[in-house]
Protein backbone atom coordinates (compact mmCIF):
# COMPACT_ATOMS: atom_id res chain seq x y z
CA UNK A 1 0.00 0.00 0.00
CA UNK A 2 1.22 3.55 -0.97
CA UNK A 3 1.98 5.76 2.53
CA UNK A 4 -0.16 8.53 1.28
CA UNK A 5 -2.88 6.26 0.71
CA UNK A 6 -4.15 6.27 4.13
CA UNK A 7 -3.84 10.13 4.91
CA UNK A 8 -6.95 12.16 4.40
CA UNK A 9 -7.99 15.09 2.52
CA UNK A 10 -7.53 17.32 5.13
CA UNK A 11 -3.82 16.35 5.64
CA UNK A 12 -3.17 16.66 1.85
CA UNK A 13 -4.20 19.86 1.97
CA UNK A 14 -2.10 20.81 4.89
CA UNK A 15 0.91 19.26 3.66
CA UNK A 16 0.20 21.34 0.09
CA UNK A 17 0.12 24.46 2.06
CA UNK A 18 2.81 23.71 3.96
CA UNK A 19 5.17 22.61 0.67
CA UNK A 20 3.63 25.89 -1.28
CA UNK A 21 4.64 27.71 2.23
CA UNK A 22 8.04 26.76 1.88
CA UNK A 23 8.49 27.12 -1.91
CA UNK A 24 7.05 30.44 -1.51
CA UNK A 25 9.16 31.60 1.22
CA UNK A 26 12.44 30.49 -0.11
CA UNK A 27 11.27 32.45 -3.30
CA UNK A 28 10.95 35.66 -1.37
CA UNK A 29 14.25 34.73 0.12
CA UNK A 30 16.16 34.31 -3.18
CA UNK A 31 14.01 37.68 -4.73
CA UNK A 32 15.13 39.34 -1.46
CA UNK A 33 18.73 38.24 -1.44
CA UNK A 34 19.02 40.06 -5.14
CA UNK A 35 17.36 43.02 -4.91
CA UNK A 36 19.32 43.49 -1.57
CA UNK A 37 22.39 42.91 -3.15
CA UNK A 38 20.78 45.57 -5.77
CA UNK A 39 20.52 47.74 -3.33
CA UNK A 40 23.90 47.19 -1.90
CA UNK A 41 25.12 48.17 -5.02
CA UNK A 42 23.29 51.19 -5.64
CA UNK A 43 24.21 52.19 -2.31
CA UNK A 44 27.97 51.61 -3.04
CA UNK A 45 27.91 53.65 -6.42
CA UNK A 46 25.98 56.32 -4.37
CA UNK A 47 28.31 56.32 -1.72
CA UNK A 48 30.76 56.66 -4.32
CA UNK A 49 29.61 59.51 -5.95
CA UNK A 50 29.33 61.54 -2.66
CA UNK A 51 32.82 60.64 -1.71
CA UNK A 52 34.25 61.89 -5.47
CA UNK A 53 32.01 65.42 -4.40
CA UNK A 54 33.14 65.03 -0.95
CA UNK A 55 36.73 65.00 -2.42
CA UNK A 56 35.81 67.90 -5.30
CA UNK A 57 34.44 70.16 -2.29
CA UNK A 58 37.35 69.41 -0.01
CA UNK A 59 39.72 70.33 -3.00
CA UNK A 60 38.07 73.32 -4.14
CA UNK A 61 38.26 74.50 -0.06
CA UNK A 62 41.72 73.83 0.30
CA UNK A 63 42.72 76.23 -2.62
CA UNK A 64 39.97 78.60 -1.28
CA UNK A 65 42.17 78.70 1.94
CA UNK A 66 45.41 79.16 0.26
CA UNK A 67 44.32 81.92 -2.39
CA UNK A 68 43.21 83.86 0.97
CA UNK A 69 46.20 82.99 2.55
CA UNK A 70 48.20 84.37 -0.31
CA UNK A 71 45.80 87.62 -0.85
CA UNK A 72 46.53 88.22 3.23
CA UNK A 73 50.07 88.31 3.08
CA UNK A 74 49.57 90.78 -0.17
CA UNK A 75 47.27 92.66 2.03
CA UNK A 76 50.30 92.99 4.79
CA UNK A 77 53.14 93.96 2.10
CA UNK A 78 50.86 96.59 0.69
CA UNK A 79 49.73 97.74 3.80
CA UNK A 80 53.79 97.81 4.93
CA UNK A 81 54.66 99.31 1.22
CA UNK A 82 51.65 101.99 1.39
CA UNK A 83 53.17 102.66 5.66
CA UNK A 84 56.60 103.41 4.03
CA UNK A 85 55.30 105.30 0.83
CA UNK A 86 53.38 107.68 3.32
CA UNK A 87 56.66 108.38 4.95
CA UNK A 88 58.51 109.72 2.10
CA UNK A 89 55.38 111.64 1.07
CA UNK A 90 55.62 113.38 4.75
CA UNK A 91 59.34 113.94 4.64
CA UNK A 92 59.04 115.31 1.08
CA UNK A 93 56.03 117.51 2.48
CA UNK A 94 58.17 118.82 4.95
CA UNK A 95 61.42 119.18 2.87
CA UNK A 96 59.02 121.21 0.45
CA UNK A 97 57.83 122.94 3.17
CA UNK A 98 61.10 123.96 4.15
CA UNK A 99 61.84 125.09 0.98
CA UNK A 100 59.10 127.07 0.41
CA UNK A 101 59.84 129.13 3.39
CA UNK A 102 63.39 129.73 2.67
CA UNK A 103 61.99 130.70 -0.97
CA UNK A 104 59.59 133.30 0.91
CA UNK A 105 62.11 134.77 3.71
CA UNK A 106 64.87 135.60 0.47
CA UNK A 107 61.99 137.14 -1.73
CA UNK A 108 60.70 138.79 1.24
CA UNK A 109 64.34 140.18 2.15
CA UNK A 110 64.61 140.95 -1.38
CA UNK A 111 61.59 143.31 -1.48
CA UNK A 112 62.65 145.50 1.54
C-alpha cells in the first residue's frame, strides 16, 4: 500500500500548504537576497559619488584657503609698502615745506 494512501484530505491539503509555504518563502528569500544585493550596489555607487564630491568640495576649499592665505600676506606687504610710501610723502612735504619758506624769507628780504 502507498503511505499517502491512508492520509486524508484534510492532511493533503495541509501538507500542500505547507510545501507551497516553503516554496514560496524560499522564493521571497532568493528575490530578497538580489534586490538586496541591488541595493547594496546602488548604495555603493551612491556612496561613491558623494565621496568623489566630498573630495571635489574638499579640493576646491583647500585652494579657497590658500588663495586667501596668499591675498593676506599681499594685504600685509601693501599695507607695509603703502606705511613706508606715506613716509617719504611726509618727509618730502616737509622738505618742500622747508623750501618754500626759505623761498619766501629771500623774496621777502629781497623786497625790503
Amino acid at each position: 500500500m502507498h503511505p499517502l494512501a491512508d492520509w486524508t484530505v484534510e492532511q493533503l491539503i495541509s501538507l500542500v500548504v505547507c510545501v507551497t509555504g516553503i516554496v514560496t518563502l524560499i522564493e521571497a528569500l532568493r528575490r530578497y537576497s538580489r534586490g538586496d544585493r541591488d541595493r547594496q550596489a546602488a548604495h555603493a555607487a551612491e556612496q561613491q559619488v558623494m565621496t568623489d564630491k566630498l573630495d571635489s568640495i574638499s579640493d576646491m576649499s583647500r585652494e579657497t584657503r590658500d588663495t586667501v592665505r596668499e591675498m593676506s600676506r599681499q594685504l600685509t606687504e601693501h599695507s607695509r609698502e603703502l606705511a613706508r610710501i606715506e613716509t617719504r610723502i611726509e618727509d618730502h612735504d616737509r622738505r618742500l615745506a622747508a623750501i618754500e619758506g626759505r623761498c619766501d624769507s629771500r623774496s621777502a628780504a629781497g623786497t625790503d
